[in-house]
Protein backbone atom coordinates (compact mmCIF):
# COMPACT_ATOMS: atom_id res chain seq x y z
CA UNK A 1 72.85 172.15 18.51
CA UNK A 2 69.02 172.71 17.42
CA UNK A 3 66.66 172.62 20.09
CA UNK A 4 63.02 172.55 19.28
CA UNK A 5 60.10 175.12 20.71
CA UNK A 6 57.84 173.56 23.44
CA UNK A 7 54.44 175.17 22.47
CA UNK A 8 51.90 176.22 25.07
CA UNK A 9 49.43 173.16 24.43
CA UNK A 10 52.57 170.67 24.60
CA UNK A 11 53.63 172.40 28.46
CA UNK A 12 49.75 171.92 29.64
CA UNK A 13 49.57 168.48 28.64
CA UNK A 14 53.28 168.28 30.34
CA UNK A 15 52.54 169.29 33.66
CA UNK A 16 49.26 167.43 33.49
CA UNK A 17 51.37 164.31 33.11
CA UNK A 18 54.03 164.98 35.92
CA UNK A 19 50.86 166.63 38.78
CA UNK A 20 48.91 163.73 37.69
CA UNK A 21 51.05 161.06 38.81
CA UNK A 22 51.94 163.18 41.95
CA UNK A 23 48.39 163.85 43.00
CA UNK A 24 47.91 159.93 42.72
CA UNK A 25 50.38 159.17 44.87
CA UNK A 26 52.53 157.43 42.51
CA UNK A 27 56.10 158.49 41.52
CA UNK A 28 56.24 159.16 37.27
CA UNK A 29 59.09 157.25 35.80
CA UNK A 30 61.30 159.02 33.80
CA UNK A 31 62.86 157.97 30.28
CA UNK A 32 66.04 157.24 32.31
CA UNK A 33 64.03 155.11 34.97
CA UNK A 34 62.36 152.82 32.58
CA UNK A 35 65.51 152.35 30.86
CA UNK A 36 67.14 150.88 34.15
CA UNK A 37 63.90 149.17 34.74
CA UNK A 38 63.89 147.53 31.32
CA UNK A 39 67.71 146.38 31.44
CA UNK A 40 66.99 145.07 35.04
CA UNK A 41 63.48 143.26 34.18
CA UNK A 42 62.96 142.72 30.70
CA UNK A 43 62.68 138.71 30.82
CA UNK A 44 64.97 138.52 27.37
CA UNK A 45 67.59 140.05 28.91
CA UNK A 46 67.54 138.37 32.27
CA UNK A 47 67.29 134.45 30.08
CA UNK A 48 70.66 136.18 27.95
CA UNK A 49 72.32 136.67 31.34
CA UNK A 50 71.63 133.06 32.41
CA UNK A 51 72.87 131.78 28.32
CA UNK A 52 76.04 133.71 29.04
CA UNK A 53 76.78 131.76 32.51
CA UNK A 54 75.95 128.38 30.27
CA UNK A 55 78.76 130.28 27.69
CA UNK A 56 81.11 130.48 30.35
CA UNK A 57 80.52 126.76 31.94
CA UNK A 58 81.56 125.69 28.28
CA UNK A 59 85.09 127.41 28.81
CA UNK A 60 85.76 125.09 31.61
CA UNK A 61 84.24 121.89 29.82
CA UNK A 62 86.61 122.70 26.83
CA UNK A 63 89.71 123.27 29.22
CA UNK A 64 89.05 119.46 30.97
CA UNK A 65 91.26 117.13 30.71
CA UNK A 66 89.49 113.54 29.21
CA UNK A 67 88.78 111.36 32.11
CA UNK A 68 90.92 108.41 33.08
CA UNK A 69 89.75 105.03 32.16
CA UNK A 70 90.36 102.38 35.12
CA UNK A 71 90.20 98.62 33.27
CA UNK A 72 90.35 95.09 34.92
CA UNK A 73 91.47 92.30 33.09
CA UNK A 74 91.00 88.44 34.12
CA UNK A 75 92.76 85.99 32.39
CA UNK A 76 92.85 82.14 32.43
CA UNK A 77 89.24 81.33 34.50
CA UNK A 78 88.32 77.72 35.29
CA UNK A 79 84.50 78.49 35.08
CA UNK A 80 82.58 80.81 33.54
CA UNK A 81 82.65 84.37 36.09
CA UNK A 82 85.18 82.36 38.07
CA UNK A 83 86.99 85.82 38.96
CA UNK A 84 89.01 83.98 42.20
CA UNK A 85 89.84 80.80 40.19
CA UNK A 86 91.51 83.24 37.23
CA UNK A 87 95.37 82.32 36.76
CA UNK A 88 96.22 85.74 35.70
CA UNK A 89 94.90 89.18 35.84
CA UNK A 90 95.58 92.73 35.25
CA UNK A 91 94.04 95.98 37.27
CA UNK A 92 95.19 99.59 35.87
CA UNK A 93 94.10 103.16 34.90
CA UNK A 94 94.61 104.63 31.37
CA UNK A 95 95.37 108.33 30.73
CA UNK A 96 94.77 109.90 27.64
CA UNK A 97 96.80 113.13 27.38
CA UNK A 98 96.25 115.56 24.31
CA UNK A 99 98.77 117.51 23.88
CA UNK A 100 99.08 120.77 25.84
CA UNK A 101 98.43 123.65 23.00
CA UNK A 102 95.28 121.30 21.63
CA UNK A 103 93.19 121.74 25.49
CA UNK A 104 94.32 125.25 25.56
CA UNK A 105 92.93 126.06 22.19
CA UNK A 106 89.88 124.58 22.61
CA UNK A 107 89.86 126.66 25.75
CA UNK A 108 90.11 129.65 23.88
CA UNK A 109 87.52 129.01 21.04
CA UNK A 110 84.91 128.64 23.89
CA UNK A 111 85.99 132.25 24.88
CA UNK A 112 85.45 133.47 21.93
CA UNK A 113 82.21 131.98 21.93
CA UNK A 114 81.67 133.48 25.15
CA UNK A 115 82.65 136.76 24.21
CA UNK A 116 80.33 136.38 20.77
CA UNK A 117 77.41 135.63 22.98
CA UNK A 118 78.23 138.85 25.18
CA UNK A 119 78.27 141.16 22.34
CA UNK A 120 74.71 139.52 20.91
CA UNK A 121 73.33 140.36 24.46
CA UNK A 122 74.87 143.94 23.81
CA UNK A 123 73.21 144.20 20.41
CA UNK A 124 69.61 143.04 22.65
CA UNK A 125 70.13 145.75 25.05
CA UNK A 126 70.19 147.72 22.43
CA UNK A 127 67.34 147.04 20.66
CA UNK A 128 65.49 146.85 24.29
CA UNK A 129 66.75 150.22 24.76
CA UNK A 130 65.04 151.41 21.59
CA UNK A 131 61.85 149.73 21.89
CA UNK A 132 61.83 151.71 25.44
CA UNK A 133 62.07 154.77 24.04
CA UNK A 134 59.45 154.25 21.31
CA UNK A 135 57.28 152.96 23.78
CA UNK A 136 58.05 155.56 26.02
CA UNK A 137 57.48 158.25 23.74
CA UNK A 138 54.29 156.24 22.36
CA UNK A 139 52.78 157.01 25.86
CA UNK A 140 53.47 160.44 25.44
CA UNK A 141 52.40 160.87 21.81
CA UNK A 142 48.89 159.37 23.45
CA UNK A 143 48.76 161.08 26.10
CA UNK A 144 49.06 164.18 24.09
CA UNK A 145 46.67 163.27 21.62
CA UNK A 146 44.11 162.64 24.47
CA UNK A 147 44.64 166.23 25.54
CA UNK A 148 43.87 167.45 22.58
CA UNK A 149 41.03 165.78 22.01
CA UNK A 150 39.74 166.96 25.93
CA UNK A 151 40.70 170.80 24.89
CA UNK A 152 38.59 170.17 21.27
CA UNK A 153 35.70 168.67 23.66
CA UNK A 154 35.21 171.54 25.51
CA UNK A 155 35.64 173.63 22.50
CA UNK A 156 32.57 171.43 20.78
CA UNK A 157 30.66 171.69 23.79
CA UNK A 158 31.15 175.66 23.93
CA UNK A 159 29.96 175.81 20.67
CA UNK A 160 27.25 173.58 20.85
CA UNK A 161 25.92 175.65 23.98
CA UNK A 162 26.36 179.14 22.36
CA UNK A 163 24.34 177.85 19.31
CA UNK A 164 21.21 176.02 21.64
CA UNK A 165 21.25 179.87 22.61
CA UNK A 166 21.11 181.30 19.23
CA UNK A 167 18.93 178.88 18.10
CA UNK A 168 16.31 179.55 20.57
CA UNK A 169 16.79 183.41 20.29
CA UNK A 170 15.76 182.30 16.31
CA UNK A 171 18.98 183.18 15.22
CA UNK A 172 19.87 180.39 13.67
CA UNK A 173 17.95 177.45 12.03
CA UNK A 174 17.49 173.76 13.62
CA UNK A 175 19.99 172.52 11.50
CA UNK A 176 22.56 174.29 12.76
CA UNK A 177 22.12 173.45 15.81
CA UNK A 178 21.83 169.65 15.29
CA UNK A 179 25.26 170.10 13.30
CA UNK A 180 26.45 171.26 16.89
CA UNK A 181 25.28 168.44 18.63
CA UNK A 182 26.75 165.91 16.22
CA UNK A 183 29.94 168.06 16.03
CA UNK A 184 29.96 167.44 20.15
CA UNK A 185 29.02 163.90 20.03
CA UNK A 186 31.96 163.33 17.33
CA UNK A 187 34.43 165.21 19.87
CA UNK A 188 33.22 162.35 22.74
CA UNK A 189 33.94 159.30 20.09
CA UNK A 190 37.38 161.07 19.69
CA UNK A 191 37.48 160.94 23.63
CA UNK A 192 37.20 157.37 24.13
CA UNK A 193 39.24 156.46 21.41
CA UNK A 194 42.29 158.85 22.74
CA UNK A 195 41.58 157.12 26.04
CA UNK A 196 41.38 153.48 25.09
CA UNK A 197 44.73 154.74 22.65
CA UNK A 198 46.81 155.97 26.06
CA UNK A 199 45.77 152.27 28.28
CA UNK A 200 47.17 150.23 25.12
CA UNK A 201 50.81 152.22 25.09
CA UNK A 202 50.61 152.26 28.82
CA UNK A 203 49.75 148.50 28.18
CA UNK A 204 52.91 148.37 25.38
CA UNK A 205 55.39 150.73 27.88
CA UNK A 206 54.47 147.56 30.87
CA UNK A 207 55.23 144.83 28.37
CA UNK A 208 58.76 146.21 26.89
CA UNK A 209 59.58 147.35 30.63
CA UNK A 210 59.22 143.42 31.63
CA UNK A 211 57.50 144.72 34.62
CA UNK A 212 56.38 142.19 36.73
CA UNK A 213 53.61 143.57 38.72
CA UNK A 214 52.06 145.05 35.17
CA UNK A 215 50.48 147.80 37.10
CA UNK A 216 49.29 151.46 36.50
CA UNK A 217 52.54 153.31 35.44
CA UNK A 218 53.11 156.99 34.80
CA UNK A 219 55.59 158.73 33.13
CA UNK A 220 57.55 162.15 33.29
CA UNK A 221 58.78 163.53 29.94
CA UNK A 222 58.55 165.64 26.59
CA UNK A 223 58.14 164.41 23.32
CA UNK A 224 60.24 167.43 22.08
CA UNK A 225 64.21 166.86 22.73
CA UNK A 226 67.04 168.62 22.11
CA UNK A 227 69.12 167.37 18.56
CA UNK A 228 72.54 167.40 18.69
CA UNK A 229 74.15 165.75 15.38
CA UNK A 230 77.75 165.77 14.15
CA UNK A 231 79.28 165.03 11.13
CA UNK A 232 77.78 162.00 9.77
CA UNK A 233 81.10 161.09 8.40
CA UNK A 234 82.45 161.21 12.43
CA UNK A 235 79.06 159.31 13.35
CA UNK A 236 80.02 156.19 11.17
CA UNK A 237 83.18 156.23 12.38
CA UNK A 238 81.41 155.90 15.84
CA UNK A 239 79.13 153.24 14.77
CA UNK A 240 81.97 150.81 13.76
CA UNK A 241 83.87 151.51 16.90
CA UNK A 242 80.78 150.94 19.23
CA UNK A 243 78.57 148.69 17.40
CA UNK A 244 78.31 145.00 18.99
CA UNK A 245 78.06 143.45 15.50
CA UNK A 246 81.36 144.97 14.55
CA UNK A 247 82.75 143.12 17.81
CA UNK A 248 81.25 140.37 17.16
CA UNK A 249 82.88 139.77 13.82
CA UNK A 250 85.80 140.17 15.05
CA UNK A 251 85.77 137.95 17.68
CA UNK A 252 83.88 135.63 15.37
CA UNK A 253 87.38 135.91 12.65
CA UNK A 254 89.68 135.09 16.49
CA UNK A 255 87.91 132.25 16.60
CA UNK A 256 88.57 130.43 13.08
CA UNK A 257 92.12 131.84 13.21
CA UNK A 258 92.04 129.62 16.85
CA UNK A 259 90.55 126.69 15.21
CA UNK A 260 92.64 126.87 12.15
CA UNK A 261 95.77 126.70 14.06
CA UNK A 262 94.05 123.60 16.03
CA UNK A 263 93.12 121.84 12.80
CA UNK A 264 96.96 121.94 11.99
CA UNK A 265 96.93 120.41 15.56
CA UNK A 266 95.74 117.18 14.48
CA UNK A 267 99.88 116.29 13.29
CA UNK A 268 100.65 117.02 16.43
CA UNK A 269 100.21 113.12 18.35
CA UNK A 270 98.37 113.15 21.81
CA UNK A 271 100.31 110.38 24.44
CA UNK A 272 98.21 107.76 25.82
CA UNK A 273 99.93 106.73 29.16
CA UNK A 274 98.74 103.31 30.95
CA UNK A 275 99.34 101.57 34.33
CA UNK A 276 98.30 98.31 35.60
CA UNK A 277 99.00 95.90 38.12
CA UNK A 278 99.57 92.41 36.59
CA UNK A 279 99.40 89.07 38.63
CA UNK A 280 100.40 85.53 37.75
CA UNK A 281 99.10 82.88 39.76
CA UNK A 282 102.61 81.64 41.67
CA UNK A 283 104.80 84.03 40.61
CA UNK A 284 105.36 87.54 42.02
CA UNK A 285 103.31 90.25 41.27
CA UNK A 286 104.88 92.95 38.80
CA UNK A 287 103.62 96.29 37.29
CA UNK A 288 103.04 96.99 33.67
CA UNK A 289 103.42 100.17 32.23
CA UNK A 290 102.56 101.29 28.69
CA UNK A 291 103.03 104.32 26.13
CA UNK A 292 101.32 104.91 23.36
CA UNK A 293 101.10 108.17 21.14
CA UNK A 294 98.66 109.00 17.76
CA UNK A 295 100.50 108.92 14.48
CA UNK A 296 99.19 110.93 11.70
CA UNK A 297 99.20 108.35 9.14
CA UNK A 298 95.78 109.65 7.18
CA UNK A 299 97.25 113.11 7.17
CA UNK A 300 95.26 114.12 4.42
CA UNK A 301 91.91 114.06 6.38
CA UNK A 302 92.83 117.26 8.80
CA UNK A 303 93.69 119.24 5.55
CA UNK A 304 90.49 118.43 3.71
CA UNK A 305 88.59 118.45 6.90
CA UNK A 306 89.15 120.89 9.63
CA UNK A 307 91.56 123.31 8.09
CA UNK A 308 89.75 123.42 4.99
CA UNK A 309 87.05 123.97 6.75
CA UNK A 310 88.33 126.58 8.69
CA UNK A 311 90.02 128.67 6.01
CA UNK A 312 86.56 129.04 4.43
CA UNK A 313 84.87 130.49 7.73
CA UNK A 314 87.52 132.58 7.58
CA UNK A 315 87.11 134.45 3.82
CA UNK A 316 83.49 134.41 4.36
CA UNK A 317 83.95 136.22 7.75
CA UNK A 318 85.74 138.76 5.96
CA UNK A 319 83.16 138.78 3.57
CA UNK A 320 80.71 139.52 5.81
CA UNK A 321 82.89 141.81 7.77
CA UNK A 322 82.73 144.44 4.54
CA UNK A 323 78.54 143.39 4.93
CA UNK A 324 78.71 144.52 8.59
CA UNK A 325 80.28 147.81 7.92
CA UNK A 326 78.41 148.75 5.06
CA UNK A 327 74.87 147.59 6.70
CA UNK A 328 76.27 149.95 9.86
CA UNK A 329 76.79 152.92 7.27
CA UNK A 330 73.43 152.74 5.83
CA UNK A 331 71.86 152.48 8.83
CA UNK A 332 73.44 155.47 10.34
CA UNK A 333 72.70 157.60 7.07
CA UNK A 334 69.18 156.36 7.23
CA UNK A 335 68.45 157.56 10.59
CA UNK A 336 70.38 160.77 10.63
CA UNK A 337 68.37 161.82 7.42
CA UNK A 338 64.99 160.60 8.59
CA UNK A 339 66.03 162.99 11.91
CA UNK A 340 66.82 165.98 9.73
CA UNK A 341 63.09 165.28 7.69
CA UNK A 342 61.54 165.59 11.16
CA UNK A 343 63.08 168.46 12.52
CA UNK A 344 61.90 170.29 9.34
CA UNK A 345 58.66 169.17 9.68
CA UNK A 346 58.72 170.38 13.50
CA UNK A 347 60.10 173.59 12.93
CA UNK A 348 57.55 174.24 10.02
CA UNK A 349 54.80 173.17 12.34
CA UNK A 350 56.00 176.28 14.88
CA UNK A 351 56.90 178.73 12.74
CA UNK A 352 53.61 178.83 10.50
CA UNK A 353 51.01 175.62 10.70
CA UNK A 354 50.20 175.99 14.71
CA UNK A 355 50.10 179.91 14.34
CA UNK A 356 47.92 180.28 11.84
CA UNK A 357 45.13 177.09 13.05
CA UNK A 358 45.21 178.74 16.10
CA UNK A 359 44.88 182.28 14.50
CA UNK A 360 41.62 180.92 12.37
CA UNK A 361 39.76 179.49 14.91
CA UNK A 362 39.64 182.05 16.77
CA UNK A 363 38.85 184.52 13.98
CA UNK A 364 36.19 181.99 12.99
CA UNK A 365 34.91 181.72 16.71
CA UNK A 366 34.53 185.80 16.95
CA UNK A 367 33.00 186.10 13.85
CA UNK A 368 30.09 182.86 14.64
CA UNK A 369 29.77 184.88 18.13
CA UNK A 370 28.87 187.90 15.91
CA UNK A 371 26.75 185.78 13.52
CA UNK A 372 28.65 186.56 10.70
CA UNK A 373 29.60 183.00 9.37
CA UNK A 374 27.45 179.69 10.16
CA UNK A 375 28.57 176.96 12.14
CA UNK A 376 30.31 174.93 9.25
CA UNK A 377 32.81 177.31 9.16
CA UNK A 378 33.54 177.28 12.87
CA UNK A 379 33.60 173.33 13.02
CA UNK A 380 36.00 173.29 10.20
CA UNK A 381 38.14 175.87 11.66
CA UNK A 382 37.90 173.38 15.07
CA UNK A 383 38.67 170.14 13.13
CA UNK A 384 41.63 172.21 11.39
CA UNK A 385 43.24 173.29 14.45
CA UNK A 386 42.58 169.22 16.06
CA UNK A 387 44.50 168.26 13.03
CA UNK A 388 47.32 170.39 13.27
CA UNK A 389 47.80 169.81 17.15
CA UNK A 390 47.43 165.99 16.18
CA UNK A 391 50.23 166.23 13.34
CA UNK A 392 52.45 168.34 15.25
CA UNK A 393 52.55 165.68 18.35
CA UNK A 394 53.24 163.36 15.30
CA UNK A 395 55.95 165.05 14.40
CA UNK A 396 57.30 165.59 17.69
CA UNK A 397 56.53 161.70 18.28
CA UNK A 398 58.45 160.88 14.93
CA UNK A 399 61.07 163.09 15.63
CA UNK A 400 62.42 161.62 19.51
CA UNK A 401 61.73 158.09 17.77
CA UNK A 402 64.07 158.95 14.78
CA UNK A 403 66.56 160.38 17.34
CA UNK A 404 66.56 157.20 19.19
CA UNK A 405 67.41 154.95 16.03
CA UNK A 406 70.12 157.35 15.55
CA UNK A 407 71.15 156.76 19.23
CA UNK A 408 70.88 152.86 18.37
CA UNK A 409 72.40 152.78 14.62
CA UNK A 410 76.08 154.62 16.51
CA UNK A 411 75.61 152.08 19.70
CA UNK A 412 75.23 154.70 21.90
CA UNK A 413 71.67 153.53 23.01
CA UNK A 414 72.92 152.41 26.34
């Protein structure tokens, strides 16, 4: 297990977040919350439900048994339409039986279709799941960023203060302290752009959420979370168990193997089973009852056809099965190297970048104080330590994103 440092900034702008929320009377939503909200809400997800029920309503269509056809026949008319005049007629119902096995495999290809649908709507949760999180830590990434740029505000406006003073003691020279005034005015633009930054992910975090109402939403969270990997060998083996596009081809391969075995169906004839009622003007009336089954004289056509047909779905299944796995493998690798690239940049950002912008700006702050060093310096020092703050929420930001993907790529986003 590596766990990552929360620094001292990061735990501020945390607790800002969580009291925030509280002292506005709303409840934050945690990571966890808007997951449930998303998987409940998101409008995608709800229209999948509804395709699935249409899935399963096909199962029951392909199970029906063809409809009987009822038939009159009136024979022998002395007019046109002269239906009481006719000498001889016939009133009966046809049935048209397939055979058993053909209604019950068609029964079970709809399943499978069913079941091929279900594991799309597992690969969308996933995805959903994933965009959450981005979006989730987007809003964090933002909000951190705008307390940054409030802490380097007050900073500029410190400075720009302490050098008015100086520069009406004579201290320093006019320039210097217009270069304070433009540094502070700079530090506002950063303000509203770190503002208008956290209402578009709120904006983004609303949208993926499928929230209805749209409304102001807070969240509870870090950006910095605990990594936990394994072997990656043991985390592709994972993938392919839990990955919906591994179930899906499978399902999809049940399903030609069904229809195969149905195309070698069509030898097997289907009964056609008829009874009608058949009168004859002075004689008594007598029933007529007929047979009638399908002979496979064109027996070439289901071999070229259907099971031809179905033996290629089923080598380019296969085909694609090998595609599956190795898209699954890269996709794992991909993520759970991209995580280890981000964890070093975190951990580089703790142990040295933080500690020594921090350490310089507030050498650089003593030593302006002291009027040993002009205001450049200090401003650089300022911008420098902005920077670093601003990378190292990047970092944190790229790091829970790149955990998330892994989460996704082994199907263990849900």
């Amino acid at each position: 297990m590596i766990k990552t440092r929360v620094p001292v900034p990061l735990l501020v702008f945390i607790l800002s977040v969580s009291l925030g929320g509280v002292a506005q009377g709303q409840s934050p939503m945690t990571l966890r919350e808007c997951i449930d909200t998303a998987l409940e809400q998101n409008p995608l997800l709800l229209a999948a439900a509804e395709y699935h029920r249409a899935t399963l309503a096909r199962v029951h269509q392909a199970r029906a048994l063809p409809q009987p056809t009822i038939g009159y026949d009136s024979d022998l008319q002395p007019g046109f339409f002269d239906f009481s005049g006719a000498l001889e007629s016939y009133l009966g119902i046809t049935f048209e039986l397939p055979f058993p096995t053909k209604i019950s495999a068609q029964g079970n290809i709809a399943g499978k279709e069913s079941d091929l649908f279900l594991a799309d709507t597992d690969l969308l949760k996933l995805d959903t799941v994933y965009r959450v999180k981005e979006a989730f830590y987007g809003l964090l990434l933002a909000q951190a960023r705008l307390e940054y740029a409030e802490d380097d505000l007050q900073h500029a406006e410190d400075f720009a203060e302490m050098t008015e003073l100086k520069f009406a003691e004579g201290e320093v020279a006019e320039v210097e302290a217009l270069r304070a005034r433009v540094s502070a005015s700079a530090a506002r633009n950063r303000i509203r752009t770190a503002t208008n930054d956290v209402r578009m992910a709120r904006a983004l975090l609303n949208f993926t959420l499928g929230r209805r109402d749209g409304g102001s939403l807070e969240v509870a969270g870090e950006l910095a979370v605990p990594l936990i990997v394994s072997d990656l060998g043991e985390l592709k083996d994972l993938a392919y168990a839990l990955r919906p596009e591994t179930r899906a081809v499978e399902l999809a391969l049940e399903r030609e193997e069904i229809a195969k075995s149905l195309a070698h169906q069509a030898y097997v004839p289907d009964l056609e089973l008829g009874i009608a009622r058949h009168r004859i003007e002075t004689l008594p009336t007598t029933w007529d009852v007929t047979f009638g089954v399908t002979v496979p004289l064109f027996f070439w056509q289901p071999k070229r056809g259907q099971v031809a047909e179905a033996a290629a779905n089923l080598s380019a299944l296969a085909q694609e099965r090998e595609h599956v796995k190795n898209s699954i493998s890269l996709e794992v690798e991909r993520a759970y190297r991209e995580a280890e690239t981000a964890r070093g940049q975190i951990e580089l950002f703790e142990s040295d970048i933080l500690r020594q912008a921090e350490e310089v700006h507030s050498m650089y702050l003593f030593s302006y104080q002291e009027g040993e060093i002009g205001g450049l310096e200090l401003i650089t020092a300022r911008v420098t330590l902005l920077e670093a703050r601003r990378a190292y929420a990047d970092a944190l930001f790229g790091y829970a994103v790149t955990m998330a993907a892994l989460q996704r790529a082994t199907g263990q986003g849900i």
